[in-house]
Protein backbone atom coordinates (compact mmCIF):
# COMPACT_ATOMS: atom_id res chain seq x y z
CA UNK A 1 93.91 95.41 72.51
CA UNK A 2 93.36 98.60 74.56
CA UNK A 3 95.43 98.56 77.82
CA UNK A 4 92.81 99.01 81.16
CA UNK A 5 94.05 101.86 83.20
CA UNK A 6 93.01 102.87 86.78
CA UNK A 7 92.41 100.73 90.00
CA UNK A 8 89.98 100.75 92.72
CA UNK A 9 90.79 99.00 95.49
CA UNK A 10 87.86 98.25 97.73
CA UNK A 11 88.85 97.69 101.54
CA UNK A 12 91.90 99.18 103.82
CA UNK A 13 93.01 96.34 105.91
CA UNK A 14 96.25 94.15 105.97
CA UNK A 15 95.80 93.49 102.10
CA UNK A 16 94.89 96.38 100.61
CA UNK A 17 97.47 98.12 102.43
CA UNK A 18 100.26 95.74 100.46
CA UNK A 19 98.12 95.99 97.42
CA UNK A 20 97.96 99.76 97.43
CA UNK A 21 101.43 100.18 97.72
CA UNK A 22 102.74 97.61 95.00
CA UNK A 23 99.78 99.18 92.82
CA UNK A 24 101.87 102.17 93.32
CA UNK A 25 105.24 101.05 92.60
CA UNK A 26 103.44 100.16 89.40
CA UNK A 27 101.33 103.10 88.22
CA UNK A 28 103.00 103.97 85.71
CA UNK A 29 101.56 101.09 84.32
CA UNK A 30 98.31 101.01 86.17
CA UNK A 31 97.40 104.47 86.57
CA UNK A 32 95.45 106.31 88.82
CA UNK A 33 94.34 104.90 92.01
CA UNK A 34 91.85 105.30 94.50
CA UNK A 35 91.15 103.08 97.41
CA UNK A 36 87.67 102.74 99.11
CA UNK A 37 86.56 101.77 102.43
CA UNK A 38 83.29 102.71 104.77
CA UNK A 39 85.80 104.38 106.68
CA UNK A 40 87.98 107.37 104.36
CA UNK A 41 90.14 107.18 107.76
CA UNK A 42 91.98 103.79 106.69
CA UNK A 43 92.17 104.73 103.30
CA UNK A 44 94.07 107.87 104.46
CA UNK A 45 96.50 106.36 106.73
CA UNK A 46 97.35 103.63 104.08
CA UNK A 47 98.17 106.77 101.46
CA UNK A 48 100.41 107.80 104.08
CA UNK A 49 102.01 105.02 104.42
CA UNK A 50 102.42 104.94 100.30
CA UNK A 51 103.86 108.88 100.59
CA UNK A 52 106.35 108.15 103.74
CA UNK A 53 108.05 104.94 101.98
CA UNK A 54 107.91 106.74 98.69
CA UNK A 55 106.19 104.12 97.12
CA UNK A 56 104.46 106.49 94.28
CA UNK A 57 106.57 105.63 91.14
CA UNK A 58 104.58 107.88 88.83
CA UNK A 59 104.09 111.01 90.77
CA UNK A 60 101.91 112.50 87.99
CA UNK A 61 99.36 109.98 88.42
CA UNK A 62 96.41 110.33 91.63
CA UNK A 63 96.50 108.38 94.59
CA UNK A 64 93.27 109.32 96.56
CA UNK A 65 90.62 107.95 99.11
CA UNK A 66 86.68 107.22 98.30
CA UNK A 67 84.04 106.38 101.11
CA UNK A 68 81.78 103.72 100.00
CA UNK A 69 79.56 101.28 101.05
CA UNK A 70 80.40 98.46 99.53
CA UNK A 71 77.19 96.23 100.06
CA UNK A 72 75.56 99.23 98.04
CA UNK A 73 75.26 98.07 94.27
CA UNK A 74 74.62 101.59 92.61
CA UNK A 75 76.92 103.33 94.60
CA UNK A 76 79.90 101.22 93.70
CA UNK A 77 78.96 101.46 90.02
CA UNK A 78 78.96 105.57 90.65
CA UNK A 79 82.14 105.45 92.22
CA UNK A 80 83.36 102.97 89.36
CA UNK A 81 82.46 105.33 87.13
CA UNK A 82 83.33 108.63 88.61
CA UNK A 83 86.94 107.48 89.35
CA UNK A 84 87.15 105.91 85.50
CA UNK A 85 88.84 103.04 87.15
CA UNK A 86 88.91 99.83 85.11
CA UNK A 87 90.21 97.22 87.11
CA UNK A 88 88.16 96.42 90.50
CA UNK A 89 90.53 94.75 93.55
CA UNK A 90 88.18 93.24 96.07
CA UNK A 91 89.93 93.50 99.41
CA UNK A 92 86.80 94.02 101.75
CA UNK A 93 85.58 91.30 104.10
CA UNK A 94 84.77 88.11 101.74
CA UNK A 95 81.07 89.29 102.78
CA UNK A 96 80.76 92.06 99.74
CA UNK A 97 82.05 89.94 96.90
CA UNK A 98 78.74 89.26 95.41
CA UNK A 99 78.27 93.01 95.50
CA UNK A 100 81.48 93.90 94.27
CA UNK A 101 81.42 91.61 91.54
CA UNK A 102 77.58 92.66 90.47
CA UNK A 103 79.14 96.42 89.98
CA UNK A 104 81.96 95.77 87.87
CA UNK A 105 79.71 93.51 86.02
CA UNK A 106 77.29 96.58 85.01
CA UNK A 107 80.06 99.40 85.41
CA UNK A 108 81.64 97.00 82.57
CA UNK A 109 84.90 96.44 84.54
CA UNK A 110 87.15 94.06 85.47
CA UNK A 111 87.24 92.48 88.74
CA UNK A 112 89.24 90.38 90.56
CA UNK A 113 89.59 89.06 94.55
CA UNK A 114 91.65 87.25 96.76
CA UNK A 115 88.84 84.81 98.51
CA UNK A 116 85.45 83.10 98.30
CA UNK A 117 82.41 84.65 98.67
CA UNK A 118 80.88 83.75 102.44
CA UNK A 119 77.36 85.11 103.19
CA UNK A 120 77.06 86.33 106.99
CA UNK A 121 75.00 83.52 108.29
CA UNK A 122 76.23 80.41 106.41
CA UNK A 123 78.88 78.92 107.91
CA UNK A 124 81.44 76.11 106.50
CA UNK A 125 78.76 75.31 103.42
CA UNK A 126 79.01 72.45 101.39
CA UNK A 127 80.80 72.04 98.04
CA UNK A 128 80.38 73.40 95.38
CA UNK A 129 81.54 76.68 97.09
CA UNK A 130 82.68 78.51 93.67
CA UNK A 131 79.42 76.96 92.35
CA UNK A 132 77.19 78.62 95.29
CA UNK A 133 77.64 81.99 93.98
CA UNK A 134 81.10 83.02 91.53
CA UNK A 135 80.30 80.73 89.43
CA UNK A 136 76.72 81.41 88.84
CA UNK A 137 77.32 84.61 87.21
CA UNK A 138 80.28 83.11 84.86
CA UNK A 139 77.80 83.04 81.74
CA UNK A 140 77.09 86.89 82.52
CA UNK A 141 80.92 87.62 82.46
CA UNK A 142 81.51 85.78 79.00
CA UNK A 143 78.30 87.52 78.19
CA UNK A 144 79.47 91.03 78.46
CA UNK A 145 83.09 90.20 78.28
CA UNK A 146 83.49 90.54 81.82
CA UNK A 147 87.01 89.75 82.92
CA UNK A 148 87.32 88.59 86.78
CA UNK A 149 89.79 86.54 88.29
CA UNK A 150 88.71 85.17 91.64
CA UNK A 151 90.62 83.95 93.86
CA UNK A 152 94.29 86.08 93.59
CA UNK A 153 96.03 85.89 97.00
CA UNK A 154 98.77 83.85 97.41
CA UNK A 155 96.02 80.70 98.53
CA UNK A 156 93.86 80.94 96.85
CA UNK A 157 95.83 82.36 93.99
CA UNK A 158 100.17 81.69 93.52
CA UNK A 159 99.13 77.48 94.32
CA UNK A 160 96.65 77.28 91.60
CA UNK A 161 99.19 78.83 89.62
CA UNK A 162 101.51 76.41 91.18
CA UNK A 163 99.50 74.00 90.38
CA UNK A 164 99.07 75.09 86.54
CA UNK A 165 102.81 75.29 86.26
CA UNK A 166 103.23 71.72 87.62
CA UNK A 167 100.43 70.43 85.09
CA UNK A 168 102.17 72.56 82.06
CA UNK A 169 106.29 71.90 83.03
CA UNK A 170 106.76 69.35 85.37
CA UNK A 171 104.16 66.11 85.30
CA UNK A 172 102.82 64.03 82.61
CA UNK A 173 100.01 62.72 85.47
CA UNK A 174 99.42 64.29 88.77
CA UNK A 175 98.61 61.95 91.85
CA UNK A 176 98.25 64.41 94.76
CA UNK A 177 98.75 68.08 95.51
CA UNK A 178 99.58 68.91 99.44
CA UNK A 179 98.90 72.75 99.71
CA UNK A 180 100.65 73.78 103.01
CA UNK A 181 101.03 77.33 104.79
CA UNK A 182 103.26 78.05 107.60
CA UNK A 183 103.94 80.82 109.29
CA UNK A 184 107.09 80.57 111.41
CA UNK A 185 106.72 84.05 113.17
CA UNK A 186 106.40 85.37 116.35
CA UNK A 187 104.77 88.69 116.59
CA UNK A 188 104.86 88.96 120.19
CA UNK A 189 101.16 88.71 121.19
CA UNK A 190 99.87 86.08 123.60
CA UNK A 191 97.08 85.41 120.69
CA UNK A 192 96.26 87.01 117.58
CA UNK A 193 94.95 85.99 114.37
CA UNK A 194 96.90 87.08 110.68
CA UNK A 195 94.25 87.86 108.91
CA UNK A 196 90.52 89.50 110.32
CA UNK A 197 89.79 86.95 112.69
CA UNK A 198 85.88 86.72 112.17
CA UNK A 199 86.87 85.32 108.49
CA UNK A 200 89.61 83.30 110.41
CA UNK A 201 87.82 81.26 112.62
CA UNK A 202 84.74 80.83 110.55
CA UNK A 203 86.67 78.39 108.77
CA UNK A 204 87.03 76.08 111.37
CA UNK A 205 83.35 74.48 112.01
CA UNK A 206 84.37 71.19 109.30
CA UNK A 207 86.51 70.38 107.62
CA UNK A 208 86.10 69.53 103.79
CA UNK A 209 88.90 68.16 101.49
CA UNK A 210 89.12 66.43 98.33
CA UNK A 211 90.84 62.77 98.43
CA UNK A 212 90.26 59.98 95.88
CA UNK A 213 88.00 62.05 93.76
CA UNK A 214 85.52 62.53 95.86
CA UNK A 215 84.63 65.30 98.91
CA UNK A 216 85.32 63.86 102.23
CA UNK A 217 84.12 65.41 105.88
CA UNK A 218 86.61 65.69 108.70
CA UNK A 219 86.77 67.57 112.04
CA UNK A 220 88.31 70.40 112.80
CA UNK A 221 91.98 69.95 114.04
CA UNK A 222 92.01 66.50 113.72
CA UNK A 223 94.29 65.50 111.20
CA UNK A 224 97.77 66.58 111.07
CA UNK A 225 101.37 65.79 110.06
CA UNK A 226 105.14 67.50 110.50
CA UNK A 227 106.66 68.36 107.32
CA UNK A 228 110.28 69.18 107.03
CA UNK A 229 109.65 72.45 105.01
CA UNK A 230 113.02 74.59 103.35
CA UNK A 231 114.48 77.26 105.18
CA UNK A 232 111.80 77.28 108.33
CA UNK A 233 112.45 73.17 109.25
CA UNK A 234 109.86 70.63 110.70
CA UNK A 235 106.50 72.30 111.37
CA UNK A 236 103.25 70.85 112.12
CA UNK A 237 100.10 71.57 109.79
CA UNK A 238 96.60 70.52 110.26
CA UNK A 239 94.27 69.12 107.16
CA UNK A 240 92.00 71.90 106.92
CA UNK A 241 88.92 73.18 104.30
CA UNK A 242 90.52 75.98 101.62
CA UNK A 243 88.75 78.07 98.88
CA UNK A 244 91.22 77.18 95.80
CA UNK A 245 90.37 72.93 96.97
CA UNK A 246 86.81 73.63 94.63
CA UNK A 247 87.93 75.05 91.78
CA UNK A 248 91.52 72.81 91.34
CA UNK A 249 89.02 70.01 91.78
CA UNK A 250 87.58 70.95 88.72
CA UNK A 251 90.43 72.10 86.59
CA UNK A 252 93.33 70.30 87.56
CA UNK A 253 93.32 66.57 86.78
CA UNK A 254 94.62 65.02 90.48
CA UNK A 255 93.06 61.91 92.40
CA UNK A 256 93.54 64.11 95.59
CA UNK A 257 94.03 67.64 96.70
CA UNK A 258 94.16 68.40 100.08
CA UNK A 259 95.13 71.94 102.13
CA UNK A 260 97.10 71.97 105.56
CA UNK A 261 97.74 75.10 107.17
CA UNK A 262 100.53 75.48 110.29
CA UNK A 263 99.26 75.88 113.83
CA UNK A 264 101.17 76.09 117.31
CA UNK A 265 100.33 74.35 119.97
CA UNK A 266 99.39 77.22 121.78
CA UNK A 267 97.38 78.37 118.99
CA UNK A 268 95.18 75.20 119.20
CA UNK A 269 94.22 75.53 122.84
CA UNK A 270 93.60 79.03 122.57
CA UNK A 271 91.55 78.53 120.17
CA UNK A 272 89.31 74.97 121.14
CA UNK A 273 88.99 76.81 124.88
CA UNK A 274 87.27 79.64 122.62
CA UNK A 275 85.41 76.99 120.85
CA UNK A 276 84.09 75.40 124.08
CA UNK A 277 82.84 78.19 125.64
CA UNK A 278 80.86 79.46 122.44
CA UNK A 279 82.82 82.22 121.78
CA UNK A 280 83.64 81.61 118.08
CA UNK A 281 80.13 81.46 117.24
CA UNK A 282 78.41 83.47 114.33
CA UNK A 283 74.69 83.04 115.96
CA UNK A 284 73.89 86.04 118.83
CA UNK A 285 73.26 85.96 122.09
CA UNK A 286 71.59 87.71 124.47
CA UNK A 287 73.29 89.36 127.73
CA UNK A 288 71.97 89.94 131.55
CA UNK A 289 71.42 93.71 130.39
CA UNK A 290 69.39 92.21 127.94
CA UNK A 291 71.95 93.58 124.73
CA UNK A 292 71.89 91.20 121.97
CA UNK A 293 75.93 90.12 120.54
CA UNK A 294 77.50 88.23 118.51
CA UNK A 295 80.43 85.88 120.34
CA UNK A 296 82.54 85.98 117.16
CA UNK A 297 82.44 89.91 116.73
CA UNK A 298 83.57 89.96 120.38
CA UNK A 299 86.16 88.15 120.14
CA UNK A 300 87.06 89.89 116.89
CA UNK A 301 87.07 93.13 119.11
CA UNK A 302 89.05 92.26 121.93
CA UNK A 303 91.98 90.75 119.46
CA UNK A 304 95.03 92.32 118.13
CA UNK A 305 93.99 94.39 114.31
CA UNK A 306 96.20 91.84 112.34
CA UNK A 307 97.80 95.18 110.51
CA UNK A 308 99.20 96.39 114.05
CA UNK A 309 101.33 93.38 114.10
CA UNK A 310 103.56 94.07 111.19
CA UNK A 311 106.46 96.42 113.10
CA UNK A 312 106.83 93.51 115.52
CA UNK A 313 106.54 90.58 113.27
CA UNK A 314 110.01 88.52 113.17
CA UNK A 315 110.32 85.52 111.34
CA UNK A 316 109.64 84.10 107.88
CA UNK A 317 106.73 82.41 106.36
CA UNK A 318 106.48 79.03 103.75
CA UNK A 319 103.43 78.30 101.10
CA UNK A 320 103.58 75.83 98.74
CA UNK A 321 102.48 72.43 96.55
CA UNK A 322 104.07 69.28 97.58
CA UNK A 323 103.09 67.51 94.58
CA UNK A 324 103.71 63.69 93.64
CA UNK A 325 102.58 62.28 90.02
CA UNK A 326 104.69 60.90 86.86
CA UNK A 327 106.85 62.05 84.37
CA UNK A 328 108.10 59.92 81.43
CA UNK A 329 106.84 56.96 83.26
CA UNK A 330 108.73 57.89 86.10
CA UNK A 331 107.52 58.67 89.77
CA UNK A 332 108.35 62.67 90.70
CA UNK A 333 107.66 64.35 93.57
CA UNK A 334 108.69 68.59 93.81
CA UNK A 335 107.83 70.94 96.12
CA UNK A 336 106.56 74.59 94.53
CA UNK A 337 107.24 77.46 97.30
CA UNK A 338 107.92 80.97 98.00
CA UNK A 339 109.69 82.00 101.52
CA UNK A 340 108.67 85.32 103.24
CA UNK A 341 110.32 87.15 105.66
CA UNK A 342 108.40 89.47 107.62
CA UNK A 343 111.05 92.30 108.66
CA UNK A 344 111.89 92.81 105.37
CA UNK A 345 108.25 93.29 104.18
CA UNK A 346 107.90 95.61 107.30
CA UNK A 347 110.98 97.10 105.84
CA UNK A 348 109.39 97.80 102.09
CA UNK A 349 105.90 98.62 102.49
CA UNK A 350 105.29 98.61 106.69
CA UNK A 351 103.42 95.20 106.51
CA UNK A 352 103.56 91.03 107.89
CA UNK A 353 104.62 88.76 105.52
CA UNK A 354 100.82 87.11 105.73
CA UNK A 355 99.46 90.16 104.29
CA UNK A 356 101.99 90.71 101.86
CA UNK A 357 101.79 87.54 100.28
CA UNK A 358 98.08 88.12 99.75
CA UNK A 359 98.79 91.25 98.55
CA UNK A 360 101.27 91.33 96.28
CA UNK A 361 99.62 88.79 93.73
CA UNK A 362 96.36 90.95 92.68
CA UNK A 363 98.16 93.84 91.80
CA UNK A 364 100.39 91.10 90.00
CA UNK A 365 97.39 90.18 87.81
CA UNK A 366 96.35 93.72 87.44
CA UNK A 367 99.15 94.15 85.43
CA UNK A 368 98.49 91.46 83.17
CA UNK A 369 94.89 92.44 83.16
CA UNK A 370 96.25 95.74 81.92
CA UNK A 371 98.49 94.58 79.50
CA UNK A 372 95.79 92.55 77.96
CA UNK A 373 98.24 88.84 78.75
CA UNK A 374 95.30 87.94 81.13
CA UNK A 375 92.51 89.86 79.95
CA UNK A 376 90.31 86.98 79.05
CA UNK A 377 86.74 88.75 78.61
CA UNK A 378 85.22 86.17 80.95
CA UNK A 379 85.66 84.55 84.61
CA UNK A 380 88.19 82.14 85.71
CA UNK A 381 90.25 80.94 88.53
CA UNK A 382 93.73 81.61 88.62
CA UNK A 383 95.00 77.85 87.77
CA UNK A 384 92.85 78.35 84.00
CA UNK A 385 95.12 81.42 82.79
CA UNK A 386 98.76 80.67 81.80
CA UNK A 387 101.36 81.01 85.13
CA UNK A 388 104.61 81.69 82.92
CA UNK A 389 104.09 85.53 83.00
CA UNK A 390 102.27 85.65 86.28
CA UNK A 391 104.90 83.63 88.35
CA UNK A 392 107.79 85.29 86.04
CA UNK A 393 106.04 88.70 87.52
CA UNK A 394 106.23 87.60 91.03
CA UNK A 395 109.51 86.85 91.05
CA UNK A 396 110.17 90.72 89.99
CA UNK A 397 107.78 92.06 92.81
CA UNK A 398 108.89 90.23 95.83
CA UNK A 399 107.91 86.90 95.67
CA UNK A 400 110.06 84.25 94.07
CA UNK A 401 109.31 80.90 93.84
CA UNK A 402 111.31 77.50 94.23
CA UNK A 403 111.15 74.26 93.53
CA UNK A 404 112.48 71.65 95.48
CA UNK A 405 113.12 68.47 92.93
CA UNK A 406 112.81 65.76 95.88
CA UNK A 407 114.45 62.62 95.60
CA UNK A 408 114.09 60.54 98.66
CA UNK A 409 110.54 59.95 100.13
CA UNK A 410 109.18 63.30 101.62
CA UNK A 411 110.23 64.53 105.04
CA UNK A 412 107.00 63.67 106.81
CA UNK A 413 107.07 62.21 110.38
CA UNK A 414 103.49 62.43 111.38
CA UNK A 415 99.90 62.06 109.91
CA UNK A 416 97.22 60.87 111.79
CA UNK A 417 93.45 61.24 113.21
CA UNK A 418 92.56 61.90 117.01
CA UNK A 419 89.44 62.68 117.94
CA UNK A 420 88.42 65.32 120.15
């Protein structure tokens, strides 16, 4: 099989910046790469950033900037082909996936991203998500042996290959899978958001999880527990909608899967005093002057840029599967994680930990796109390709994972329902 050489990276935020520089602690493997942006001026500063930690391993190989508009079909597919890159790495706003994805698929490349498509005015849609729009152009993909891996963060991404791992090592029948993300850092803001925060809060209008085999509706916020998580101790986590809940629905056999990301206290008012007052909405308004805005994109402009929080950041974060089934006729219960400290990925390649662990694993699985181990001619989520060589190649790049064999009942002392 012929290797694929050459990455484009498509965005310059948070992620790409991680992404660009593990891509180039790897070129020598992955070749030339250019990253592309509507603004060159991002691109730039994240080369260098690459240049000043010495990131470059291969300094024969180009490392170079593109301006591109990445809503624009044809001229992604020009740029595609004028750079002769091979593998695609979606890291715009989850608004240009469709885009992205319809380029590679005529440019003949492969593609890959680290979240679900959203379109600008849908909000929160119903399941299927993958099945809204990915999914539709799967037969197209096996058609003209399209390889794309959606969904390669850390979550969506490392968990379904958590949860792979679990289904091919650890259980003979899975009951449930807990995914739950913490962030136990303080990066010295009164309020910010980790990752862009119009993405960020447009995932809090419902809440949609899978229990029982079936899709269940909750509110926002209103569900949560304390788990007694390694390293960072007793945090509390809200039950919350996730990308990666569709698609292990689908592949992994488990009565329920359910996602709970970590919130502070503080975090929640800020945020339901910005959802009372209408500020988190997507729909626009129209001022005294008579200037029509969007509340969301306000707020989005007044925040902190989640990549000027990195030099701050202190603190570690925690991701992982508590996951309960059988083996041998036994009940087992493990929890799959990987800890993250954020000085030490400031340290490495000037990022947070949050943006680090999303961008570590594409450039992960550009590698074993490269190598051919996961170039599979067709689309998939991460949890359908085989986790040995992908978690094996995490644990080389800077982010291990654990497993906790637990033996008493789990460390949770809360889980309940208010109502707001």
């Amino acid at each position: 099989m012929k290797k694929k050489k050459n990455v484009l990276i498509i965005g310059a935020g948070g992620v790409a910046h991680v992404a660009a520089h593990k891509a180039a602690q790897n070129n020598d493997i992955l070749g030339d790469i250019c990253i592309a942006s509507r603004t060159v001026k991002k691109c730039d500063k994240i080369i260098e950033s690459i240049k000043k930690k010495d990131s470059l391993k291969d300094k024969t190989k180009k490392l170079y900037s593109r301006q591109v508009d990445a809503m624009d079909v044809p001229a992604l597919v020009s740029l595609i082909k004028e750079t002769n890159s091979q593998i695609v790495i979606n890291l715009g706003i989850s608004f240009i996936n469709m885009s992205v994805l319809e380029a590679c698929i005529q440019a003949g490349v492969a593609y890959m991203d680290t979240a679900i498509h959203e379109e600008p005015g849908k909000v929160c849609e119903d399941p299927p998500w993958y099945g809204n729009y990915e999914w539709q152009r799967m037969d197209r993909c096996h058609e003209n042996g399209i390889t794309a891996v959606l969904g390669c963060g850390f979550d969506p991404g490392i968990v379904n290959a958590y949860c792979s791992y679990a289904v091919k090592h650890l259980f003979d029948t899975i009951d449930t899978i807990d995914i739950m993300d913490v962030n136990a850092g303080n990066h010295g803001k009164y309020f910010a958001t980790n990752f862009d925060p119009e993405i960020n809060f447009r995932e809090f209008k419902k809440v949609w999880t899978f229990i029982d085999r079936k899709w269940v509706e909750k509110k926002v916020h209103t569900t949560k527990r304390i788990y007694d998580f390694p390293v960072v101790g007793k945090q509390t986590v809200y039950l919350t909608g996730h990308d990666e809940l569709h698609s292990l629905s689908k592949n992994i056999d488990a009565n329920s899967i359910r996602f709970w990301m970590g919130f502070s206290d503080h975090y929640i008012n800020v945020f339901t005093v910005l959802s009372k007052l209408g500020l988190i909405s997507e729909k626009s308004v129209k001022t005294a002057e008579g200037l029509e805005v969007i509340p969301l994109k306000v707020v989005k402009a007044v925040l902190p840029d989640p990549g000027s929080l990195a030099k701050n950041y202190s603190g570690k974060t925690c991701i992982g599967n508590l996951i309960k089934g059988t083996k041998n006729d036994m009940p087992k219960e493990v929890f799959i994680y990987n800890i993250c400290d954020h000085a030490e990925c400031y340290n490495e390649v000037e990022s947070q930990a949050i943006s680090y662990t999303a961008g570590v694993p594409p450039i992960a699985a550009a590698i074993l796109i490269s190598k051919g181990t996961w170039d599979v001619k067709t689309m998939v989520n991460v949890e359908e390709l085989d986790p040995d060589p992908f978690l094996e190649l995490l644990d080389k790049m800077g982010l291990p994972t654990e497993i906790q064999e637990i033996t008493a009942p789990a460390p949770v002392t809360l889980e309940k329902e208010t109502v707001k």
